[in-house]
N, C-alpha and C. Protein backbone atom coordinates (compact mmCIF):
# COMPACT_ATOMS: atom_id res chain seq x y z
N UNK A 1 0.82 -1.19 0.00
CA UNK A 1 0.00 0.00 0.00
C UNK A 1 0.87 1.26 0.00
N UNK A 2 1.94 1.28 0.63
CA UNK A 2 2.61 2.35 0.68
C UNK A 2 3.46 2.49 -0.65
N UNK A 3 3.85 1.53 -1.37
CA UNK A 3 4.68 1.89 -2.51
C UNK A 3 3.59 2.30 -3.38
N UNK A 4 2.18 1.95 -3.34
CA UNK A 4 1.43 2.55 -4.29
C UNK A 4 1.12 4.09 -3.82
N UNK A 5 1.03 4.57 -2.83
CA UNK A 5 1.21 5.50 -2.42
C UNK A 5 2.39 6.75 -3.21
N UNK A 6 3.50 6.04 -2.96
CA UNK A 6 4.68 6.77 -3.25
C UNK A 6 4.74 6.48 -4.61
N UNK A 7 3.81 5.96 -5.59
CA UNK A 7 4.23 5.60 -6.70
C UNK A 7 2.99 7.03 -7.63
N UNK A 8 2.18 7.22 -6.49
CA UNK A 8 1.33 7.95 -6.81
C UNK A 8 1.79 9.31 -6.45
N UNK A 9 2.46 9.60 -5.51
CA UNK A 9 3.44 11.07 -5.26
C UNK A 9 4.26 11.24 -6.63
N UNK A 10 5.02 9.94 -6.76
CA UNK A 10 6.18 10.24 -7.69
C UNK A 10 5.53 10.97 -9.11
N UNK A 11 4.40 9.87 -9.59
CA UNK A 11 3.77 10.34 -11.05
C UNK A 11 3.07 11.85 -10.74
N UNK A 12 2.50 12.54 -9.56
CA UNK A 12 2.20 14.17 -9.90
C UNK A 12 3.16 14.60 -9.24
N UNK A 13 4.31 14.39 -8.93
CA UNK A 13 5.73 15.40 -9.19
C UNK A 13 5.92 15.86 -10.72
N UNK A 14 5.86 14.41 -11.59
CA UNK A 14 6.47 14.38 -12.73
C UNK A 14 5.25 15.14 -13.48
N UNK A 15 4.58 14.70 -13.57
CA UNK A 15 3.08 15.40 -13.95
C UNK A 15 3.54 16.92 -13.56
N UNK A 16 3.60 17.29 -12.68
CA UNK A 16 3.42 18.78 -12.48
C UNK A 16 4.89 19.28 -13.59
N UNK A 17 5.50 18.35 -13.04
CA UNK A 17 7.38 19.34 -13.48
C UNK A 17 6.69 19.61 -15.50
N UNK A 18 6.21 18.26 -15.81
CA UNK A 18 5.98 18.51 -17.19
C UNK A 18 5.15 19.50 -17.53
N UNK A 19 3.65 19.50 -16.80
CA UNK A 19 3.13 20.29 -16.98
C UNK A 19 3.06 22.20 -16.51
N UNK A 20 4.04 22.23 -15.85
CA UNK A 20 4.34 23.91 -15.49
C UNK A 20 5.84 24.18 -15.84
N UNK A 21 6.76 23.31 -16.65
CA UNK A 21 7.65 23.54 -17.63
C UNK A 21 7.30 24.37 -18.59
N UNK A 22 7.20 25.66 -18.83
CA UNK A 22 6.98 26.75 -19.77
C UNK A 22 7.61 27.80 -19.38
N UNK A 23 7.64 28.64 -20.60
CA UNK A 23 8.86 29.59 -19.87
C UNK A 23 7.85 31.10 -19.58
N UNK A 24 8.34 31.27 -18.10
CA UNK A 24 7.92 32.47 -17.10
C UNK A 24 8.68 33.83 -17.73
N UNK A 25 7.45 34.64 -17.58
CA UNK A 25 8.35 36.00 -18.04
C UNK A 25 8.34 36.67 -16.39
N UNK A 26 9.12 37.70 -16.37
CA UNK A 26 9.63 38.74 -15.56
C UNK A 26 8.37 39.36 -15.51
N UNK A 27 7.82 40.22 -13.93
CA UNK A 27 6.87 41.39 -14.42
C UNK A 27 6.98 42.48 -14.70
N UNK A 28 8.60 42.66 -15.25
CA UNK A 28 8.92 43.45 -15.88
C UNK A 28 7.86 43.58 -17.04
N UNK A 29 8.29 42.57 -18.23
CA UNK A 29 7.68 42.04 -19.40
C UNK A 29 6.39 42.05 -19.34
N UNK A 30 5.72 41.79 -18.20
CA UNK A 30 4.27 41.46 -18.75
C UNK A 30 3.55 42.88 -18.14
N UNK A 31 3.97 43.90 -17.43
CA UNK A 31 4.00 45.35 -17.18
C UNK A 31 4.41 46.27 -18.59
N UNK A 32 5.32 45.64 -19.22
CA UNK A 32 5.29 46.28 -20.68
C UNK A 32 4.49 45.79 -21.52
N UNK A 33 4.27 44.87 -21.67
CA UNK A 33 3.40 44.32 -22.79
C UNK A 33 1.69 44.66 -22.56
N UNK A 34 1.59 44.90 -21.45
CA UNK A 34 0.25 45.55 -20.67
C UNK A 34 0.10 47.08 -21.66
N UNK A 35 1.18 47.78 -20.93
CA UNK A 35 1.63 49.18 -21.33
C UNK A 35 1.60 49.27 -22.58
N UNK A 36 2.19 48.88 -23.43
CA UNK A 36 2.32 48.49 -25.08
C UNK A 36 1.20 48.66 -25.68
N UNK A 37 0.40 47.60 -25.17
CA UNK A 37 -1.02 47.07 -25.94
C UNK A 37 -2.28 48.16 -25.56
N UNK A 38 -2.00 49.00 -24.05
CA UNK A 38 -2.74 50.35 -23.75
C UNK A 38 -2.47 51.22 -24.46
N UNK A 39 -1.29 51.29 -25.04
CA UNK A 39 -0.48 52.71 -25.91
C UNK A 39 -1.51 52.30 -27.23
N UNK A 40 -1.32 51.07 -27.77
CA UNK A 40 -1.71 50.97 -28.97
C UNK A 40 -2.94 50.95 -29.22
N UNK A 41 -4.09 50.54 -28.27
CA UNK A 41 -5.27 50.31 -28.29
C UNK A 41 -6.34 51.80 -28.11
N UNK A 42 -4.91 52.69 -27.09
CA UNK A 42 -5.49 54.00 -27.28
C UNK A 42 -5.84 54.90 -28.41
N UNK A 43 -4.66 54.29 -29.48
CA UNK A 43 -4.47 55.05 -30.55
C UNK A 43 -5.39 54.51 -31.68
N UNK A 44 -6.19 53.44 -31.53
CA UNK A 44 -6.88 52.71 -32.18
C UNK A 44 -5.76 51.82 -33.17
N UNK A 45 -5.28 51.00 -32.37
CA UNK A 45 -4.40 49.81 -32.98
C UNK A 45 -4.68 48.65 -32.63
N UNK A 46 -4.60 47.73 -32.84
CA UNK A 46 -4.73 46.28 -32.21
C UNK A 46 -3.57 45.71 -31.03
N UNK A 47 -3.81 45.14 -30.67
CA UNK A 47 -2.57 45.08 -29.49
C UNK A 47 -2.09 43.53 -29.90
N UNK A 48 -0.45 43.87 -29.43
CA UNK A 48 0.35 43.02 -29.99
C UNK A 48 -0.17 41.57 -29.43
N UNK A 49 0.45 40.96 -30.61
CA UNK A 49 0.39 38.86 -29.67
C UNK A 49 1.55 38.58 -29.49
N UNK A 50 1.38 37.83 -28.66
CA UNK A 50 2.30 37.35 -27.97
C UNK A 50 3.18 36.39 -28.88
N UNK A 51 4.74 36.44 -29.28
CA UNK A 51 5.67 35.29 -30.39
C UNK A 51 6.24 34.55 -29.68
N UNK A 52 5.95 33.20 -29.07
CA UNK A 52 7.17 32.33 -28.63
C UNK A 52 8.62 32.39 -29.52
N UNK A 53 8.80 32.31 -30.47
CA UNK A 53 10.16 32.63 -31.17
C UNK A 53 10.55 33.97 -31.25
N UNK A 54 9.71 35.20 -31.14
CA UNK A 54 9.93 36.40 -30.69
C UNK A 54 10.99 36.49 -29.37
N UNK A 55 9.84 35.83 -28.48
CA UNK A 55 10.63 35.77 -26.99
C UNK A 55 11.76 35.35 -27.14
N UNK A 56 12.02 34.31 -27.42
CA UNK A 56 12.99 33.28 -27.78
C UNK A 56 14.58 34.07 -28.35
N UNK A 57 14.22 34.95 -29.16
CA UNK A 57 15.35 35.54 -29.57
C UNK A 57 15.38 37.23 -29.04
N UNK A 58 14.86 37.76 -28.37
CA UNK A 58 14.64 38.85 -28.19
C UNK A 58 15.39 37.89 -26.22
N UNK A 59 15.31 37.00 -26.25
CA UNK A 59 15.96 36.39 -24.44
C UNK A 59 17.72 36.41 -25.53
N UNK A 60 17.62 35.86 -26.24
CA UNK A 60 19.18 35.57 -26.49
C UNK A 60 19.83 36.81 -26.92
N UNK A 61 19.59 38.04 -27.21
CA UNK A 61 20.15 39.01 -27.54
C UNK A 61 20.25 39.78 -26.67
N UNK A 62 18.92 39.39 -25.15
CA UNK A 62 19.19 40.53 -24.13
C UNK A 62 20.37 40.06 -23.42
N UNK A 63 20.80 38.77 -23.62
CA UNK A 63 21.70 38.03 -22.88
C UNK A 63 23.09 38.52 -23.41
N UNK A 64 22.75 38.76 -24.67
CA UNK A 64 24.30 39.32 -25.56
C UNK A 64 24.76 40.45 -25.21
N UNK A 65 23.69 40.97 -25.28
CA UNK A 65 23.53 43.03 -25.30
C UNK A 65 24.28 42.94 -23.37
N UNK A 66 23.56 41.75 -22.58
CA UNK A 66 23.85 42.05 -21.35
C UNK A 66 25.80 42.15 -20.81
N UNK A 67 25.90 40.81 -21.70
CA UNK A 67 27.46 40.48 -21.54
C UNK A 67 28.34 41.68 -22.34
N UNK A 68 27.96 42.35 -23.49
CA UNK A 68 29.11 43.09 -23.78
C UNK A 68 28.84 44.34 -23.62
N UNK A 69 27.60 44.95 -23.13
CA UNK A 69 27.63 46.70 -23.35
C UNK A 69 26.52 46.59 -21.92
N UNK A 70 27.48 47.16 -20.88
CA UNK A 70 27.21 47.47 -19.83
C UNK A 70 26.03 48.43 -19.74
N UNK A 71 25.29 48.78 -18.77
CA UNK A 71 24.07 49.63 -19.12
C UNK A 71 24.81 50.77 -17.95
N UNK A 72 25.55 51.63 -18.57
CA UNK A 72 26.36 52.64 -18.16
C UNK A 72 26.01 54.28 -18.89
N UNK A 73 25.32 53.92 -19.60
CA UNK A 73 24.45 55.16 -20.09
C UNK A 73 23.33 54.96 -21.36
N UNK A 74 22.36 55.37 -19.95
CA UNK A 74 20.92 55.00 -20.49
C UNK A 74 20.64 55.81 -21.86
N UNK A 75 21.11 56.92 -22.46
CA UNK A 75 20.84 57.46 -23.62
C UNK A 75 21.40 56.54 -24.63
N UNK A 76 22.34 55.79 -25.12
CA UNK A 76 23.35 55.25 -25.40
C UNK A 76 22.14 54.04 -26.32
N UNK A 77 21.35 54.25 -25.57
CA UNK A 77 20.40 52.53 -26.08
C UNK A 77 18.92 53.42 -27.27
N UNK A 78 18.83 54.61 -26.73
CA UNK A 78 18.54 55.22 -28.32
C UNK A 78 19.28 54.86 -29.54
N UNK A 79 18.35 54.65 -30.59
CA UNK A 79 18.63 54.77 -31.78
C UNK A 79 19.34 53.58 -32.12
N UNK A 80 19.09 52.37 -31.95
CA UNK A 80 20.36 51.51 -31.75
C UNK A 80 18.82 50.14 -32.67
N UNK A 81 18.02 50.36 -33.05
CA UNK A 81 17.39 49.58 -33.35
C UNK A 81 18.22 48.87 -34.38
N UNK A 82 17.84 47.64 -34.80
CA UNK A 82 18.20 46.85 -35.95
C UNK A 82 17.24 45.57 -36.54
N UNK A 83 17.60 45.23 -37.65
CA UNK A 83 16.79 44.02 -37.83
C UNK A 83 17.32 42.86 -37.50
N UNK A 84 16.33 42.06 -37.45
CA UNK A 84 16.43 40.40 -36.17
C UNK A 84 17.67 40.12 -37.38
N UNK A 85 17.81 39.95 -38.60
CA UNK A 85 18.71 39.70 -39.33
C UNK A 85 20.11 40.04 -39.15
N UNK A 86 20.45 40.71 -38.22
CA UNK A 86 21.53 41.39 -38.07
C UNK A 86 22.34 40.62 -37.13
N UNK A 87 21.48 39.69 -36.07
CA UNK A 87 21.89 38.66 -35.21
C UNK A 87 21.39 37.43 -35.41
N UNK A 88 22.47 37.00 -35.92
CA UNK A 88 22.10 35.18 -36.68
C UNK A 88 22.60 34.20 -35.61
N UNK A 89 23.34 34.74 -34.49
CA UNK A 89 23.47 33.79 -33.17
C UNK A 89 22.23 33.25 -32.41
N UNK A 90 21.42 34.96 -32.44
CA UNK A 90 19.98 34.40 -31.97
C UNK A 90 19.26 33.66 -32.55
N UNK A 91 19.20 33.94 -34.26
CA UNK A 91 18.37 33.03 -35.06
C UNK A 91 18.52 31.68 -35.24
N UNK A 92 20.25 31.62 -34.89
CA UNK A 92 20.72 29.81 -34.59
C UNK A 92 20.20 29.20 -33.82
N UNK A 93 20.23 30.09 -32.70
CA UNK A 93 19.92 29.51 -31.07
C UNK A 93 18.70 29.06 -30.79
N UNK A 94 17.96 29.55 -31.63
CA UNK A 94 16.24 30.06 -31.50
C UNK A 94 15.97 28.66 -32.61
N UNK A 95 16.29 28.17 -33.43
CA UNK A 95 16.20 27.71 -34.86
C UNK A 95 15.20 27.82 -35.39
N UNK A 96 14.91 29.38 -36.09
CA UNK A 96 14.36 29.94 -36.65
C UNK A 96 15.08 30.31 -38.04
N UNK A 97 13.82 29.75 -38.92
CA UNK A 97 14.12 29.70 -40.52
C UNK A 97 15.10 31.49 -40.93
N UNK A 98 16.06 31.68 -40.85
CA UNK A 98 16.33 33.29 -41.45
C UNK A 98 15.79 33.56 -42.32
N UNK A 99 15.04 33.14 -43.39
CA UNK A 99 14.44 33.47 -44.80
C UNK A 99 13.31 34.39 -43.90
N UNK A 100 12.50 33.56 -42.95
CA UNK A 100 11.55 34.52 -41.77
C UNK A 100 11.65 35.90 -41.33
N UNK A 101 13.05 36.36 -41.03
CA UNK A 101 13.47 37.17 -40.47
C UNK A 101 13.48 38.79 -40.76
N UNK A 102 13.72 39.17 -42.01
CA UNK A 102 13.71 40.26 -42.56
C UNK A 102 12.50 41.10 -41.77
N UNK A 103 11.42 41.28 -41.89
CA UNK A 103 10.14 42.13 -41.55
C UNK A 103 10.14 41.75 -39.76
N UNK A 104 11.41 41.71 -39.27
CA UNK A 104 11.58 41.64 -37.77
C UNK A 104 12.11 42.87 -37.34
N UNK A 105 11.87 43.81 -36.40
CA UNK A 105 13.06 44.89 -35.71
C UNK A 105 13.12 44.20 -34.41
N UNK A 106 14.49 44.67 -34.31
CA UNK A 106 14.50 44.55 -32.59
C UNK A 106 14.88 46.13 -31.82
N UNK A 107 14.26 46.16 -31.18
CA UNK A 107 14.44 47.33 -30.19
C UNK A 107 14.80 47.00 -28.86
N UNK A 108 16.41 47.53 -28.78
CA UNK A 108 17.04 47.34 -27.09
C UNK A 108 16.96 48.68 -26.20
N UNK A 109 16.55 49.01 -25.24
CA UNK A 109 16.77 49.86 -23.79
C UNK A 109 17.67 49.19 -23.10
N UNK A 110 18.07 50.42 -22.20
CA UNK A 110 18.65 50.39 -21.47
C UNK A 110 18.23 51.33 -20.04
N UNK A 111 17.57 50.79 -18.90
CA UNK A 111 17.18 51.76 -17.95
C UNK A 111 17.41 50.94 -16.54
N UNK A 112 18.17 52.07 -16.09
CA UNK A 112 18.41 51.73 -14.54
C UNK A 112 18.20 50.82 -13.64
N UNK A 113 17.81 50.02 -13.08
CA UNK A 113 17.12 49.71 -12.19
C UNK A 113 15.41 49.27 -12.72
N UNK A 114 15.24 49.09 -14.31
CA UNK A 114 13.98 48.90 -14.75
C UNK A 114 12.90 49.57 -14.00
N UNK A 115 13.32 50.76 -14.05
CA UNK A 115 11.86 51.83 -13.36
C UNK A 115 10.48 51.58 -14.77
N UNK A 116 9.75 51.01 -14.16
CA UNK A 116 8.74 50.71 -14.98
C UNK A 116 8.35 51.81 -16.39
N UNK A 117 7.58 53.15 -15.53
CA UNK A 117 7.50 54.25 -16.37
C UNK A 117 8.59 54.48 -17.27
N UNK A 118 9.51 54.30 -16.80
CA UNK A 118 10.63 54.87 -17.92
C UNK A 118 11.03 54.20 -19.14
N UNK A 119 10.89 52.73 -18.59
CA UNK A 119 10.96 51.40 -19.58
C UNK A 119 10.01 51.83 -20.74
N UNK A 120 8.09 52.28 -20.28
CA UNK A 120 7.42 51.80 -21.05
C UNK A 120 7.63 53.56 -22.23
N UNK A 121 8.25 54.58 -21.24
CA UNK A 121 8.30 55.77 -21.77
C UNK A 121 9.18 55.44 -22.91
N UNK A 122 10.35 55.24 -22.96
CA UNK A 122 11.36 54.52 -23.74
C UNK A 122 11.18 54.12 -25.36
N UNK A 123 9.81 53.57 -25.31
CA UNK A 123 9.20 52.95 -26.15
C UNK A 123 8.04 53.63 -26.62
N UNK A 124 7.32 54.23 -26.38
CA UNK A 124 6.37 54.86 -26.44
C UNK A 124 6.54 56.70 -26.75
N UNK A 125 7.74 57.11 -26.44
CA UNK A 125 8.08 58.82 -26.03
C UNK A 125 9.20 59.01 -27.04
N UNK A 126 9.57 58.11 -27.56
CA UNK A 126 10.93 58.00 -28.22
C UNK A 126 10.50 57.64 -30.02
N UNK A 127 11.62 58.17 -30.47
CA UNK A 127 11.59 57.52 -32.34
C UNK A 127 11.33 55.95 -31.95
N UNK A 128 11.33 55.10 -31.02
CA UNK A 128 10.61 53.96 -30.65
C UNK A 128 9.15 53.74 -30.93
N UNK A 129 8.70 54.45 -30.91
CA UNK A 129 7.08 54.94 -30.86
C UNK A 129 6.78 54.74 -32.58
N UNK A 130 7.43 54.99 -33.45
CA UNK A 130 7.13 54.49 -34.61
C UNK A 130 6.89 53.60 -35.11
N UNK A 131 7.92 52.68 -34.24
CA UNK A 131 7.59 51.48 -35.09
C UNK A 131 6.01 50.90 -33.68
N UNK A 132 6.24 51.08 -32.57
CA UNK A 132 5.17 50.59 -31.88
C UNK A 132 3.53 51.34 -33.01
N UNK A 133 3.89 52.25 -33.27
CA UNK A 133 2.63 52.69 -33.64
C UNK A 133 2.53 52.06 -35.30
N UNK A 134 3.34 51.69 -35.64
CA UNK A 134 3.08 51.10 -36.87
C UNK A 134 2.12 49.89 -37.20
N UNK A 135 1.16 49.65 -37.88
CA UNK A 135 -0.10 48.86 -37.28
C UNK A 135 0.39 47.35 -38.07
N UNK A 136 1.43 47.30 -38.73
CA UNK A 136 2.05 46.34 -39.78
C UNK A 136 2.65 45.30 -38.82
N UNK A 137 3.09 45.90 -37.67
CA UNK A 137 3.94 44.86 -36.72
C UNK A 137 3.12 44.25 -35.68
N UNK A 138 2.92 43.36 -35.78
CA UNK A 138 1.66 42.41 -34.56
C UNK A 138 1.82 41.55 -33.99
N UNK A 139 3.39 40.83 -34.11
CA UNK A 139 3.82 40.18 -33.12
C UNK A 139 4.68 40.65 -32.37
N UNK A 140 4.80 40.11 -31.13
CA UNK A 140 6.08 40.84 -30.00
C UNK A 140 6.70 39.96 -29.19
N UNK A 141 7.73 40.48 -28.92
CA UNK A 141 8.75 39.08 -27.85
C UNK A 141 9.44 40.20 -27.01
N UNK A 142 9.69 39.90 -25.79
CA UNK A 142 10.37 40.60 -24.69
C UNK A 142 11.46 39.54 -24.15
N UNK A 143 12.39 40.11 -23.78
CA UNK A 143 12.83 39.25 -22.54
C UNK A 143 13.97 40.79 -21.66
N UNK A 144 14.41 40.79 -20.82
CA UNK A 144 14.87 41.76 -19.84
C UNK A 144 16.12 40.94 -19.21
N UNK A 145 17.29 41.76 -19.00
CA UNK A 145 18.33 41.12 -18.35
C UNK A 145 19.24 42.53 -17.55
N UNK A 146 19.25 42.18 -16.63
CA UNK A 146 19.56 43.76 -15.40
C UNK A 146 18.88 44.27 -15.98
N UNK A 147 19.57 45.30 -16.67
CA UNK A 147 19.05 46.81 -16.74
C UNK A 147 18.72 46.86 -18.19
N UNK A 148 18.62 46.37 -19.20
CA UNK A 148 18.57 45.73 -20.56
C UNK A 148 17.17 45.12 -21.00
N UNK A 149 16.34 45.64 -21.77
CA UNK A 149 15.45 45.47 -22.23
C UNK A 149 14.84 45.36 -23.40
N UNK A 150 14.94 43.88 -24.12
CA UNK A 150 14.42 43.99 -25.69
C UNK A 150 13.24 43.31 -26.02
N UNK A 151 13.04 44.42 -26.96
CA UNK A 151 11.68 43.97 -27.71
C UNK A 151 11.85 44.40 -29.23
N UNK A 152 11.11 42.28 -29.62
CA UNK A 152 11.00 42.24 -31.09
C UNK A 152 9.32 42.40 -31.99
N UNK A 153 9.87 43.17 -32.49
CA UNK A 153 8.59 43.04 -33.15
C UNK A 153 8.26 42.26 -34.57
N UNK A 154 7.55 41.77 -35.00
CA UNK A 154 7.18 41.02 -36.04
C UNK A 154 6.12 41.24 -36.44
N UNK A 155 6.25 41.25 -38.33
CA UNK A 155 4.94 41.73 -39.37
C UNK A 155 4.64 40.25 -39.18
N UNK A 156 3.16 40.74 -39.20
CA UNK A 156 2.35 39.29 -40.36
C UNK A 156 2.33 38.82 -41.42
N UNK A 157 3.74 38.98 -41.98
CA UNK A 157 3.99 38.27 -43.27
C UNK A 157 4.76 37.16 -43.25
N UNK A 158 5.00 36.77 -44.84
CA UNK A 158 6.00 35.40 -44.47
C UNK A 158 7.20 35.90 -44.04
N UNK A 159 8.35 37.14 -44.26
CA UNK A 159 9.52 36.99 -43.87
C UNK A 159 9.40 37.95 -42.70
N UNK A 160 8.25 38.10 -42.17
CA UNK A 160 8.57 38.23 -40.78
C UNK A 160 7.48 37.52 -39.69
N UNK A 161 7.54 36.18 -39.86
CA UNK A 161 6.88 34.97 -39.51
C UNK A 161 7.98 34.51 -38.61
N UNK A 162 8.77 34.78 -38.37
CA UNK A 162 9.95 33.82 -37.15
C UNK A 162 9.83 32.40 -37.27
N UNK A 163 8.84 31.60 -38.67
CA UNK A 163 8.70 30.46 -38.90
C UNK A 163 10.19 29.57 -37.73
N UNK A 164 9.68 28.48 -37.26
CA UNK A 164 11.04 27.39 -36.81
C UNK A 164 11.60 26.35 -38.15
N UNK A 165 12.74 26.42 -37.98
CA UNK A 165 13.21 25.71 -38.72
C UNK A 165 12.84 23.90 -38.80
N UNK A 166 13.26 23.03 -39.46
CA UNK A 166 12.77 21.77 -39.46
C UNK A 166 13.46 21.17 -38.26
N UNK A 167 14.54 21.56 -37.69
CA UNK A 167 14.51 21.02 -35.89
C UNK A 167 13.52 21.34 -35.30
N UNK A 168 13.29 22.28 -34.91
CA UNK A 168 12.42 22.76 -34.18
C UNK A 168 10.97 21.88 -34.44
N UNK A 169 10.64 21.78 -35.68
CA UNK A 169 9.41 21.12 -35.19
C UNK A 169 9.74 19.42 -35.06
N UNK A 170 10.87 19.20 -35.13
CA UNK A 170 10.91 18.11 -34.73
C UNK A 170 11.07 17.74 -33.12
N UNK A 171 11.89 18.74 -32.86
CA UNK A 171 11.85 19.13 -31.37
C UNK A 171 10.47 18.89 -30.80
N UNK A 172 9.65 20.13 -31.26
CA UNK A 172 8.25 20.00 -30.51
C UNK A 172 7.31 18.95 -30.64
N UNK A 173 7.36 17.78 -31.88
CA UNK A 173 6.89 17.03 -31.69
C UNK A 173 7.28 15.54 -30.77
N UNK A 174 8.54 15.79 -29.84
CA UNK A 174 9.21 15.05 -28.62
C UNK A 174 8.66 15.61 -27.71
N UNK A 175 8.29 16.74 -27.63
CA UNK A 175 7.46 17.90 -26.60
C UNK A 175 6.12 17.04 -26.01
N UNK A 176 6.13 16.86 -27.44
CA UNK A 176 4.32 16.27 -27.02
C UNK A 176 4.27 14.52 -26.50
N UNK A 177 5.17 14.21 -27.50
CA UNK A 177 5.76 12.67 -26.95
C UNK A 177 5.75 12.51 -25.26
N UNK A 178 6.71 13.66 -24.96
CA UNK A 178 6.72 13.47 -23.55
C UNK A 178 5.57 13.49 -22.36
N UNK A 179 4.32 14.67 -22.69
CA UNK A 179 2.90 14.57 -22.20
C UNK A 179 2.12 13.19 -22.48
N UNK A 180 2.41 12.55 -23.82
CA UNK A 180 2.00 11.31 -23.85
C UNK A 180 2.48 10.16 -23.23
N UNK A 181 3.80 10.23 -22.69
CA UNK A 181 4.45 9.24 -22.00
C UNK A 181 3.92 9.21 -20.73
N UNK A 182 3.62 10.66 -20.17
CA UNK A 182 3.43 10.83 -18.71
C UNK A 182 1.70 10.62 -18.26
N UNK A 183 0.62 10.70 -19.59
CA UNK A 183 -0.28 10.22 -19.35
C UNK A 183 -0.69 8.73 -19.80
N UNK A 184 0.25 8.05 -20.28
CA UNK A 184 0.09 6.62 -20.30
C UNK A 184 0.83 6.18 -19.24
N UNK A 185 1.89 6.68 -18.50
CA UNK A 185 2.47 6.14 -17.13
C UNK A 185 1.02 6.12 -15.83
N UNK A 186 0.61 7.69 -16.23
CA UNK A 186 -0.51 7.80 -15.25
C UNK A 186 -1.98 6.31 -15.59
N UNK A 187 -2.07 6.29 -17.01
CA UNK A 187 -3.03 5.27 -16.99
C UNK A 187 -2.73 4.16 -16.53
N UNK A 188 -1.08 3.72 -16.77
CA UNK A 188 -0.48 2.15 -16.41
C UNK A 188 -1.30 2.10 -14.85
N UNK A 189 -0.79 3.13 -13.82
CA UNK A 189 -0.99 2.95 -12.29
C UNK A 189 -2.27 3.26 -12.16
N UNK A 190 -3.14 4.02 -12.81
CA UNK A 190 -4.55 3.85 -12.33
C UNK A 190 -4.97 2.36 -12.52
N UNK A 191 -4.56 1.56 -13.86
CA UNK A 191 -5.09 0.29 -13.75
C UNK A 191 -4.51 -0.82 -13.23
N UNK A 192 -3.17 -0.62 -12.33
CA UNK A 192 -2.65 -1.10 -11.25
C UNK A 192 -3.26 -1.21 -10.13
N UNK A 193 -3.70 -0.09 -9.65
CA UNK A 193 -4.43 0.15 -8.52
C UNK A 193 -5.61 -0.86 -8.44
């Protein structure tokens, strides 16, 4: 009785780890993306969606931006936009098709101590504000590292689709493999019991 017990702890450990395995944003991020989608909705725009491969490479560039250019002056991160094309480390990392990439910007900040207002001012108060107000770009990815803050934006077209490359969906279809393993483990011990 007791190993069925502990056999029944063990499977919703694993159960849970699989199922709340997703990746957590900062409330940094989800305080901007709030902010973002108020800016745009005020102006009569649609508010951005959310890009898992957005995120995805907009995390690996804040990680880049973090390691080589210190956030030692917050003006410094004006004007510094570029296209996702410009960083093919992220697009490796991410394995995202580059043919995708073109109709991507990325926009990096840089603010102190991530004072909220200033983050979302940044973006909104700034030649930033163009492309946010541009109604062409409708996907978005954040990720934040110290004081370092990027956001990608993405058209709804094909080359700025962040499409995954043919790993990737091979990847995600092991993704799903694995939810199926863990609910046929769960059926094995219900009909144990």
């Amino acid at each position: 009785m007791a190993s069925l017990k502990l056999s029944h702890f063990f499977f919703l450990v694993v159960l849970a780890i699989f199922l709340l395995s997703h990746q957590v944003h900062s409330d940094e991020e989800k305080d901007l993306l709030q902010g973002l989608n108020s800016f745009r909705t005020s102006v009569n725009l649609p508010a951005f969606s959310k890009n898992k491969n957005a995120d995805c490479v907009a995390e690996k560039i804040a990680d880049d931006i973090d390691d080589d250019q210190p956030c030692t002056n917050p003006s410094k991160s004006r004007g510094n936009e570029t296209r996702l094309s410009d960083h093919p480390k992220a697009i490796s990392k991410c394995k995202i098709d580059a043919n995708t990439t073109s109709d991507v910007i990325v926009l990096p900040i840089c603010v102190p101590d991530m004072v909220p207002t200033l983050v979302l001012t940044n973006f909104t108060r700034t030649h930033y504000s163009n492309y946010i107000n541009d109604s062409s770009f409708t996907g978005i990815g954040m990720s934040s590292e110290d004081d370092w803050m990027v956001v990608v934006l993405a058209k709804n077209t094909p080359t700025g689709s962040l499409a995954s490359g043919g790993y990737s969906w091979v990847k995600a279809k092991v993704g799903v493999g694995h939810y199926m393993l863990v609910l046929l483990l769960g059926l094995v011990l219900c009909v144990l019991q």
